[in-house]
PDB file of N, CA and C in Angstrom:
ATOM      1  N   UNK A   1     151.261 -10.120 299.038  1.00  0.00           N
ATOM      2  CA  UNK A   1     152.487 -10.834 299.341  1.00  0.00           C
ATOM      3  C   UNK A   1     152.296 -12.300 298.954  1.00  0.00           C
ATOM      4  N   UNK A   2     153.476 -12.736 298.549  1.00  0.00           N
ATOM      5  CA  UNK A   2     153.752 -14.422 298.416  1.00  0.00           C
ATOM      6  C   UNK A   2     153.439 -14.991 299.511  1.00  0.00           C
ATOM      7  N   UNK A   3     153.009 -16.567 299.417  1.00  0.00           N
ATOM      8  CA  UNK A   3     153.161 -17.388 300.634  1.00  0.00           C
ATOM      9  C   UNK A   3     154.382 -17.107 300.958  1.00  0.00           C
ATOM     10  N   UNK A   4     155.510 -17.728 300.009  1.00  0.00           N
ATOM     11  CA  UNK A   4     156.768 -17.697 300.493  1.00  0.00           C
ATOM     12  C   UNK A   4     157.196 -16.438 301.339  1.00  0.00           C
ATOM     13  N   UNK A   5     156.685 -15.024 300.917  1.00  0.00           N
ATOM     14  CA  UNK A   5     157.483 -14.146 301.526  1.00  0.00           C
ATOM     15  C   UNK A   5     156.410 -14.179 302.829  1.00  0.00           C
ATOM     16  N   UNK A   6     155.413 -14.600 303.125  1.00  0.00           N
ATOM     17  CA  UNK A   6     155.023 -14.392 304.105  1.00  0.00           C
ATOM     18  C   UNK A   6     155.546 -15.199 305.250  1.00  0.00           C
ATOM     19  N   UNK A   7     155.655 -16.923 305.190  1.00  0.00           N
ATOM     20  CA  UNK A   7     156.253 -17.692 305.751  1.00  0.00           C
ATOM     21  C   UNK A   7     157.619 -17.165 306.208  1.00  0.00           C
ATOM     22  N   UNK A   8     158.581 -16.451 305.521  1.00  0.00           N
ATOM     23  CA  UNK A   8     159.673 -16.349 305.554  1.00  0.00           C
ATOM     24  C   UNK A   8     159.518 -15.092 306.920  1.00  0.00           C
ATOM     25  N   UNK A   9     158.913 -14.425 306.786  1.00  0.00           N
ATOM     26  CA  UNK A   9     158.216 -13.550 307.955  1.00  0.00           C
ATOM     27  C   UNK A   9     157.926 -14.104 309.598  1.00  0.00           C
ATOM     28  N   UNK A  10     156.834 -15.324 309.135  1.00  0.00           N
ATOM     29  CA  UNK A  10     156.807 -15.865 310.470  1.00  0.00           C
ATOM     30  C   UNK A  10     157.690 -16.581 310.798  1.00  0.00           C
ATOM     31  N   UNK A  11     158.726 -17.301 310.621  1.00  0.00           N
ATOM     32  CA  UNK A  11     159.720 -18.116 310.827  1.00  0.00           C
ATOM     33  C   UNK A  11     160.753 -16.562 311.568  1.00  0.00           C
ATOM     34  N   UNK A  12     160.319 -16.118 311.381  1.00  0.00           N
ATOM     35  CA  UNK A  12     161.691 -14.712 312.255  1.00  0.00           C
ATOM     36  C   UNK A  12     160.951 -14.728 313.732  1.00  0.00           C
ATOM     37  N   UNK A  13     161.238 -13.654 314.288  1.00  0.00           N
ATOM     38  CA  UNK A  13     161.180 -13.647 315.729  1.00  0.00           C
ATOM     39  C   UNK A  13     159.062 -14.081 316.557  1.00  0.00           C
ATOM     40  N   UNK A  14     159.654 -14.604 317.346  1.00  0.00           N
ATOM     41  CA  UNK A  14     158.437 -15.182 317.709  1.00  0.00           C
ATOM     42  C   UNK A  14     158.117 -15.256 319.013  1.00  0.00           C
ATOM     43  N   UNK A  15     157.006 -14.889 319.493  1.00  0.00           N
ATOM     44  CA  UNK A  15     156.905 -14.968 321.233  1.00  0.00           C
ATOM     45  C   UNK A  15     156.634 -16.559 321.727  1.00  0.00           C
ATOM     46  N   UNK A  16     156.893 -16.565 322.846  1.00  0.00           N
ATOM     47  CA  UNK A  16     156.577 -18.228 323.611  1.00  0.00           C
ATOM     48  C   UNK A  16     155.452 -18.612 323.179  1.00  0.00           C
ATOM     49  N   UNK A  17     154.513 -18.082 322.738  1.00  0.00           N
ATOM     50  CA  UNK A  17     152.985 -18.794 322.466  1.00  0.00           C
ATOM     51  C   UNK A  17     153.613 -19.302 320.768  1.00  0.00           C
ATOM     52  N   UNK A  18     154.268 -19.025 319.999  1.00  0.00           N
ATOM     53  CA  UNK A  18     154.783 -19.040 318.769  1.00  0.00           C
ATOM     54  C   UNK A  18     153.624 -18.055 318.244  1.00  0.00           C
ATOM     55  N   UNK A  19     153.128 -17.216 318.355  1.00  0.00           N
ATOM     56  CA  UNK A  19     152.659 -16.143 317.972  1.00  0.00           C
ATOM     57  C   UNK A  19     152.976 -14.533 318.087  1.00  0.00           C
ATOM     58  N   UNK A  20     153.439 -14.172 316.963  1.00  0.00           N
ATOM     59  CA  UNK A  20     153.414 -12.880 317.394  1.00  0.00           C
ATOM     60  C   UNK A  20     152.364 -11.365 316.866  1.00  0.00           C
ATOM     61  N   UNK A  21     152.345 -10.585 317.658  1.00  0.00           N
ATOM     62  CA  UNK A  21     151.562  -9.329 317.237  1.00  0.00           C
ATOM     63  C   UNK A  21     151.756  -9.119 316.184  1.00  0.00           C
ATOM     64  N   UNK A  22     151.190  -8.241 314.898  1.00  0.00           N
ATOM     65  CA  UNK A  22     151.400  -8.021 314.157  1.00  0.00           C
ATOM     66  C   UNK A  22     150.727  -7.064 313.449  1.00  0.00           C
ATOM     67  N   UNK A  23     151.400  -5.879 313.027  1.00  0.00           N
ATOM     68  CA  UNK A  23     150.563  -4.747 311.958  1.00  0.00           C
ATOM     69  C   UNK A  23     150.303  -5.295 310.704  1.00  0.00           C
ATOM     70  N   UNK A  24     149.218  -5.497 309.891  1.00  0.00           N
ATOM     71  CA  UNK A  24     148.910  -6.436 308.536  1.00  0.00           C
ATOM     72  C   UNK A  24     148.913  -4.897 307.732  1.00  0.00           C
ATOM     73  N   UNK A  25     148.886  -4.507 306.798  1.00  0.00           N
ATOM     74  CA  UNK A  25     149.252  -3.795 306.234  1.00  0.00           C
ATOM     75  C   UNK A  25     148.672  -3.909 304.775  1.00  0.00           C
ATOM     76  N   UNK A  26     147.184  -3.780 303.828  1.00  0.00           N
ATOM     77  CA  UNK A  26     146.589  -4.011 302.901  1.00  0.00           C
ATOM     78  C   UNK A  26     146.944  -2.806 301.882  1.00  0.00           C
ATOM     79  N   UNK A  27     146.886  -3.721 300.454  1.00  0.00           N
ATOM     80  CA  UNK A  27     146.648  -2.660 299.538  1.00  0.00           C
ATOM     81  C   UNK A  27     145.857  -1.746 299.452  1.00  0.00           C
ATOM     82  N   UNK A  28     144.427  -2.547 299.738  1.00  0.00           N
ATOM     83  CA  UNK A  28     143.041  -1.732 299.450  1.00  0.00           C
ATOM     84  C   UNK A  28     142.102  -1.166 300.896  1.00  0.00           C
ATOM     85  N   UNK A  29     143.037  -1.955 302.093  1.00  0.00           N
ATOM     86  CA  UNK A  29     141.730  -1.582 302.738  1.00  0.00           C
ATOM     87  C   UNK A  29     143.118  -1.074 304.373  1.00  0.00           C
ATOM     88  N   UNK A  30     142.189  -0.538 305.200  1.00  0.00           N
ATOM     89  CA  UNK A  30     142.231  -0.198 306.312  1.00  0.00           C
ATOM     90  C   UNK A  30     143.712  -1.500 307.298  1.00  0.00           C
ATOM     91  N   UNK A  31     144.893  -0.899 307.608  1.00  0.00           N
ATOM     92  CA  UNK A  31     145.453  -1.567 308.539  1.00  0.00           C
ATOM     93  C   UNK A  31     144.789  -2.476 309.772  1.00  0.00           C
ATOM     94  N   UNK A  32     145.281  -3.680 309.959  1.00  0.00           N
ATOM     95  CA  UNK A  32     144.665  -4.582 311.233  1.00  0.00           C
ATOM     96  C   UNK A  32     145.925  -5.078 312.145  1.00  0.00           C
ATOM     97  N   UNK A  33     146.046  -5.133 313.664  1.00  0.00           N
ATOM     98  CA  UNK A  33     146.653  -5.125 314.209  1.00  0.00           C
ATOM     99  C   UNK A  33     146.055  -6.745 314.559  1.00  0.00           C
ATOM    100  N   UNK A  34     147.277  -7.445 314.544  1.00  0.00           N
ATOM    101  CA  UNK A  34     146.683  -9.405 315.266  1.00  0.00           C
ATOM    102  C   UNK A  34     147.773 -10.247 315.087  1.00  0.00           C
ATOM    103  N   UNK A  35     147.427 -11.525 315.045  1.00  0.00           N
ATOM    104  CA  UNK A  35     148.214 -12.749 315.111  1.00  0.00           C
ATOM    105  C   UNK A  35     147.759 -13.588 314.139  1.00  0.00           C
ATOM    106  N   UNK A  36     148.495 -14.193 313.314  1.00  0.00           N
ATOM    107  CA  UNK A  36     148.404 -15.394 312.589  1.00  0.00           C
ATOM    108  C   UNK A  36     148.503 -16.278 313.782  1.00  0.00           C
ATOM    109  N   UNK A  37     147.606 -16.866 313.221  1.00  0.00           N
ATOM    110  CA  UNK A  37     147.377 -18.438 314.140  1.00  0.00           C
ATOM    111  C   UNK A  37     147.524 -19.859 313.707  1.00  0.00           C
ATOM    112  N   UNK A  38     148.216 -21.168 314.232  1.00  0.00           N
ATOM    113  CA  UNK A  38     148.500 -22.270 313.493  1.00  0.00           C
ATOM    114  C   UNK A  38     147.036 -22.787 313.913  1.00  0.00           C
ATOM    115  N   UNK A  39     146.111 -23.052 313.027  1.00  0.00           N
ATOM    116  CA  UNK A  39     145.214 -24.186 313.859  1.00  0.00           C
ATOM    117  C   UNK A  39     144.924 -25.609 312.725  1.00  0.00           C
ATOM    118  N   UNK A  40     144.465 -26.474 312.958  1.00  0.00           N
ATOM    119  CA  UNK A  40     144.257 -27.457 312.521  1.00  0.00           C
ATOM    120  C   UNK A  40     143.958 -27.595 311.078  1.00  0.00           C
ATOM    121  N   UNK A  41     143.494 -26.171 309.928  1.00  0.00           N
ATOM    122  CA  UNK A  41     143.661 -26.496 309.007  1.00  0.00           C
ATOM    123  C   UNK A  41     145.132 -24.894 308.178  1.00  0.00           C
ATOM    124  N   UNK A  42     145.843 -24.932 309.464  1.00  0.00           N
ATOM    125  CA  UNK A  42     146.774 -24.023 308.836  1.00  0.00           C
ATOM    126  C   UNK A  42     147.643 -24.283 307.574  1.00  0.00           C
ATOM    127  N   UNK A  43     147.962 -25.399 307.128  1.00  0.00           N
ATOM    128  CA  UNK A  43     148.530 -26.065 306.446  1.00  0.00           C
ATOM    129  C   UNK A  43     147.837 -25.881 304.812  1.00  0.00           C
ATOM    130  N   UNK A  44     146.306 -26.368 305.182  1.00  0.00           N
ATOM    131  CA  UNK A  44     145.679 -25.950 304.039  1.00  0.00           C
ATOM    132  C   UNK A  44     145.461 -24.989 303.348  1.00  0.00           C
ATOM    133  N   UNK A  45     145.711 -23.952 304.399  1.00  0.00           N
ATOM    134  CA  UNK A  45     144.870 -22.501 304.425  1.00  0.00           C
ATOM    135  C   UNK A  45     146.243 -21.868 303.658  1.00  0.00           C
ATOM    136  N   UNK A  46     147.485 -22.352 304.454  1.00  0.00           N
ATOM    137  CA  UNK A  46     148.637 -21.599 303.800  1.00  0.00           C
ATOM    138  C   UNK A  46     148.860 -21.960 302.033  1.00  0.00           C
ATOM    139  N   UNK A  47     148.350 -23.176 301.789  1.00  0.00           N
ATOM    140  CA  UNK A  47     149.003 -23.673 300.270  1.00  0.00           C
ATOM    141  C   UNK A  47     148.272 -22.729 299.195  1.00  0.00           C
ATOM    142  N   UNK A  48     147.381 -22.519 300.152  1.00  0.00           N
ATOM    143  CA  UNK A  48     145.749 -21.113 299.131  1.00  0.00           C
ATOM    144  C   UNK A  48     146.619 -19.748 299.055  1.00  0.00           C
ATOM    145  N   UNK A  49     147.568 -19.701 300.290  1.00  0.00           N
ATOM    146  CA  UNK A  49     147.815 -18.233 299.989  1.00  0.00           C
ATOM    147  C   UNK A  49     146.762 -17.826 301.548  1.00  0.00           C
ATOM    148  N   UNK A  50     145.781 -18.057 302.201  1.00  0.00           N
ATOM    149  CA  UNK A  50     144.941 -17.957 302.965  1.00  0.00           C
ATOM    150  C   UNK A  50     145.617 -17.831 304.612  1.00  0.00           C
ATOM    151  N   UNK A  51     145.366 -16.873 305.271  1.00  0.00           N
ATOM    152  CA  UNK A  51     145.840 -17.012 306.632  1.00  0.00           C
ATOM    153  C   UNK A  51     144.712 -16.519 307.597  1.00  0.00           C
ATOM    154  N   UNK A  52     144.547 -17.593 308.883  1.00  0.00           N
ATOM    155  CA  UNK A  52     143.796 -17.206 309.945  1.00  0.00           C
ATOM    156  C   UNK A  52     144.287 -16.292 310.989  1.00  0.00           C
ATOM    157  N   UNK A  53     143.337 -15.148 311.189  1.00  0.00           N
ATOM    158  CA  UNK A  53     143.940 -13.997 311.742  1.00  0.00           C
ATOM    159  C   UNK A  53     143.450 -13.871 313.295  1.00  0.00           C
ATOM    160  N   UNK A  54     143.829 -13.289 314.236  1.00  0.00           N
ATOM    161  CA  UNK A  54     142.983 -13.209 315.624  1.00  0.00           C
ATOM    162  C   UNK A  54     143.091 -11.742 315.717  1.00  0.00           C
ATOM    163  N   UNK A  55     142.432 -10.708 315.415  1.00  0.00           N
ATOM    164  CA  UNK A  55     142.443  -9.479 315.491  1.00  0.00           C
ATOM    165  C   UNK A  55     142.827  -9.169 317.260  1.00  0.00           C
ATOM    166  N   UNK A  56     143.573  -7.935 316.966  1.00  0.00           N
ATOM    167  CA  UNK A  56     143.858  -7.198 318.444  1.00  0.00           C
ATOM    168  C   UNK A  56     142.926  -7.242 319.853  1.00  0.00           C
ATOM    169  N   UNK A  57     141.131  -6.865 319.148  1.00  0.00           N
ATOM    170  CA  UNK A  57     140.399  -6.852 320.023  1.00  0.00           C
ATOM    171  C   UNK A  57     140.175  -7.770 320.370  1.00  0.00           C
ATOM    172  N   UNK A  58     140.074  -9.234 319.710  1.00  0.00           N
ATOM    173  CA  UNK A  58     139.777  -9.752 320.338  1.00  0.00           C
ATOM    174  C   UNK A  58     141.168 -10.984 321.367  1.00  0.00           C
ATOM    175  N   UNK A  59     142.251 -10.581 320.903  1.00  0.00           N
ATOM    176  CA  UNK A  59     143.355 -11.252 321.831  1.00  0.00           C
ATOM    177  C   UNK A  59     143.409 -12.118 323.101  1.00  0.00           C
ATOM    178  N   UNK A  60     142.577 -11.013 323.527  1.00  0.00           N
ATOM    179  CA  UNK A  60     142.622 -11.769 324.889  1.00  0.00           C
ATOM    180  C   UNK A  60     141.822 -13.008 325.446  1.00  0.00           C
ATOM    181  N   UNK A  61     140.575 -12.174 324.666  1.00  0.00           N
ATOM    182  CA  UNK A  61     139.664 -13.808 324.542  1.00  0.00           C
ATOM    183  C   UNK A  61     139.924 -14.815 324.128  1.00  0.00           C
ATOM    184  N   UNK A  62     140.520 -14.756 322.816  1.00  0.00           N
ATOM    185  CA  UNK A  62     141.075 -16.092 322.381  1.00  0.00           C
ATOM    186  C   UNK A  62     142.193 -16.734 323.390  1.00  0.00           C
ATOM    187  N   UNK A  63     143.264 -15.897 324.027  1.00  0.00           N
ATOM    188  CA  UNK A  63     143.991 -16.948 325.231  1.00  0.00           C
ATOM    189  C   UNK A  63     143.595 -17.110 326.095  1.00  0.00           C
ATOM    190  N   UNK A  64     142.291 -16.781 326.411  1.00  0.00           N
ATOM    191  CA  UNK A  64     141.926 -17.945 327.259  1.00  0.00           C
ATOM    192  C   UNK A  64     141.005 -18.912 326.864  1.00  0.00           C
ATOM    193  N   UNK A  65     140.408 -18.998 325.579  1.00  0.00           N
ATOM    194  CA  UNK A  65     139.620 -19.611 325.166  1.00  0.00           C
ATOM    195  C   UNK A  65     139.902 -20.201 324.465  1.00  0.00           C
ATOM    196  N   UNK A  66     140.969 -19.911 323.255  1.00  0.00           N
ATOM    197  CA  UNK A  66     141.232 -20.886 321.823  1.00  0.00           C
ATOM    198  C   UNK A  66     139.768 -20.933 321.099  1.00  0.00           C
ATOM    199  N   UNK A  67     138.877 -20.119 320.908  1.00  0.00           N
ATOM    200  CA  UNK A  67     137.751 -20.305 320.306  1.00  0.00           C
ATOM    201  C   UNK A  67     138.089 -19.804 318.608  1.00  0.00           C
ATOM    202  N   UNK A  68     138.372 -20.809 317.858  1.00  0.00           N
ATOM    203  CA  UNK A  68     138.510 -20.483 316.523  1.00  0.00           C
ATOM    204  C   UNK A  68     137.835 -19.445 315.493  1.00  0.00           C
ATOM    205  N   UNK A  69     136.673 -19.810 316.361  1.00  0.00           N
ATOM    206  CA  UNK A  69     135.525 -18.727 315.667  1.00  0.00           C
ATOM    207  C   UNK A  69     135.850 -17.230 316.075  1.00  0.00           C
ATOM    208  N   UNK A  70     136.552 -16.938 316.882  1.00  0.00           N
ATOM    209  CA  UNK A  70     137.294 -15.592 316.885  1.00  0.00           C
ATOM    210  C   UNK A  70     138.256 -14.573 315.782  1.00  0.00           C
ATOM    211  N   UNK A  71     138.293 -15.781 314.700  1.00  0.00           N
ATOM    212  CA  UNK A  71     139.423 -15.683 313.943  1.00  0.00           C
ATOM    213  C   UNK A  71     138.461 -15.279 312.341  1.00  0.00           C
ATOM    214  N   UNK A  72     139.837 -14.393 311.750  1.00  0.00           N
ATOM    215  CA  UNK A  72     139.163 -14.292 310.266  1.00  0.00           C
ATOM    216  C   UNK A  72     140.109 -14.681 309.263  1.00  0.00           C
ATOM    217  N   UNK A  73     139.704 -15.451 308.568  1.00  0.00           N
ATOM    218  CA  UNK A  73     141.115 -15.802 307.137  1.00  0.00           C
ATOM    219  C   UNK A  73     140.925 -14.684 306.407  1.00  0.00           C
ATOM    220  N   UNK A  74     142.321 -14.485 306.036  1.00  0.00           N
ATOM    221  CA  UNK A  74     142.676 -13.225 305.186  1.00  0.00           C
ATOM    222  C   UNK A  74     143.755 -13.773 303.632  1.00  0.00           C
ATOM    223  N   UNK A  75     143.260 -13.213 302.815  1.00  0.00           N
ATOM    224  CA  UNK A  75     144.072 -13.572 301.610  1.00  0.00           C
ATOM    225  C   UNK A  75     145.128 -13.409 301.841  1.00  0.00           C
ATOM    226  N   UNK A  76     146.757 -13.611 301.588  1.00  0.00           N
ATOM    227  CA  UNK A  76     147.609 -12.736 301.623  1.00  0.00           C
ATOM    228  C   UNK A  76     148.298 -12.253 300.651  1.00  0.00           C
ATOM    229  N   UNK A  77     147.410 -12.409 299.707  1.00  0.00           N
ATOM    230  CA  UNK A  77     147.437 -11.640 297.808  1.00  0.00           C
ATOM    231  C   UNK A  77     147.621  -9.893 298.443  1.00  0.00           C
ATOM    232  N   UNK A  78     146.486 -10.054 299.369  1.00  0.00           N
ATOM    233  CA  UNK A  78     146.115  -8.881 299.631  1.00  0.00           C
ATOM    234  C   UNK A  78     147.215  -7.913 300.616  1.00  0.00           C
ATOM    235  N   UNK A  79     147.736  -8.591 301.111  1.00  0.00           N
ATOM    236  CA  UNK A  79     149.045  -7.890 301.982  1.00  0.00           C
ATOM    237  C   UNK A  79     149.757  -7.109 301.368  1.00  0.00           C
ATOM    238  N   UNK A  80     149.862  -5.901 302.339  1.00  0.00           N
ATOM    239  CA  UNK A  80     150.896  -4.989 301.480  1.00  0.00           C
ATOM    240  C   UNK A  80     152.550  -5.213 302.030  1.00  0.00           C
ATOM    241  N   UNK A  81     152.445  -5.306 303.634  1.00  0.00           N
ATOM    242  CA  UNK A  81     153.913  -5.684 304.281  1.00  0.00           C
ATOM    243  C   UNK A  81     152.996  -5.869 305.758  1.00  0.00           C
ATOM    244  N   UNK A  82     153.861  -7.037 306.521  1.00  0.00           N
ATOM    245  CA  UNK A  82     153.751  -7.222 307.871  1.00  0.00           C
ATOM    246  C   UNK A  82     154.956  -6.661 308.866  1.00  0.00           C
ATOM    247  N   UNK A  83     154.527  -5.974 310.036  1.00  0.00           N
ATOM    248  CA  UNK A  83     155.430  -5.544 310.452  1.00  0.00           C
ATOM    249  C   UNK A  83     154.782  -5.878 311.964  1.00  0.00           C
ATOM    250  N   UNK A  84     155.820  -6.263 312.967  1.00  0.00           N
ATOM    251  CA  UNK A  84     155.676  -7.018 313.984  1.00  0.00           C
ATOM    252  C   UNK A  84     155.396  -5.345 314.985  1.00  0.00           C
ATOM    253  N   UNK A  85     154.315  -5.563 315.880  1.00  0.00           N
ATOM    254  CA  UNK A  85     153.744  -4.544 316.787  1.00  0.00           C
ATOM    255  C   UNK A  85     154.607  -5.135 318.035  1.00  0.00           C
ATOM    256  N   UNK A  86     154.849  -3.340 318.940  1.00  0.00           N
ATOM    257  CA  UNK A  86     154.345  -3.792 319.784  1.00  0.00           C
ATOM    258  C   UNK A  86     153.738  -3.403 321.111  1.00  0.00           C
ATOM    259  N   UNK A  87     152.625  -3.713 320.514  1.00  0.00           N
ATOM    260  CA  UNK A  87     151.589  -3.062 321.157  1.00  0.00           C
ATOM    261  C   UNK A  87     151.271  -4.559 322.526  1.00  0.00           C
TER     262      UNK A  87
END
């Protein structure tokens, strides 16, 4: 997927944290259930095409922690379609 079409994605419905669940959906590899996350170099990460992810398992830890290092950047060359969970 495009930046653009991805942005155009998160700008739609959104929970109070401005995050929402999400099924990621790859060409090549295995579905991941998580959240794009804004953090301090989201800006950069988006102009790459690049997005920081917080996988399902670990969800919960990260709200209460915000520990960045929880998170994995994901190309989004690689996206096949996002579709909002809800799990």
């Amino acid at each position: 997927m495009t930046q653009n079409e991805i942005e155009g994605f998160l700008s739609g419905r959104k929970n109070k944290t401005g995050n929402s669940l999400m099924n990621i959906r790859f060409k090549k590899r295995a579905d991941i259930d998580g959240i794009i996350i804004r953090s301090t170099d989201f800006e950069d990460l988006k102009e790459k095409n690049f997005w920081r992810i917080i996988l399902l398992k670990d969800l919960s830890l990260w709200e209460n922690t915000h520990n960045i290092h929880l998170s994995r950047i994901f190309n989004g060359h690689d996206f096949k379609k996002l579709v909002y969970s809800n799990r």
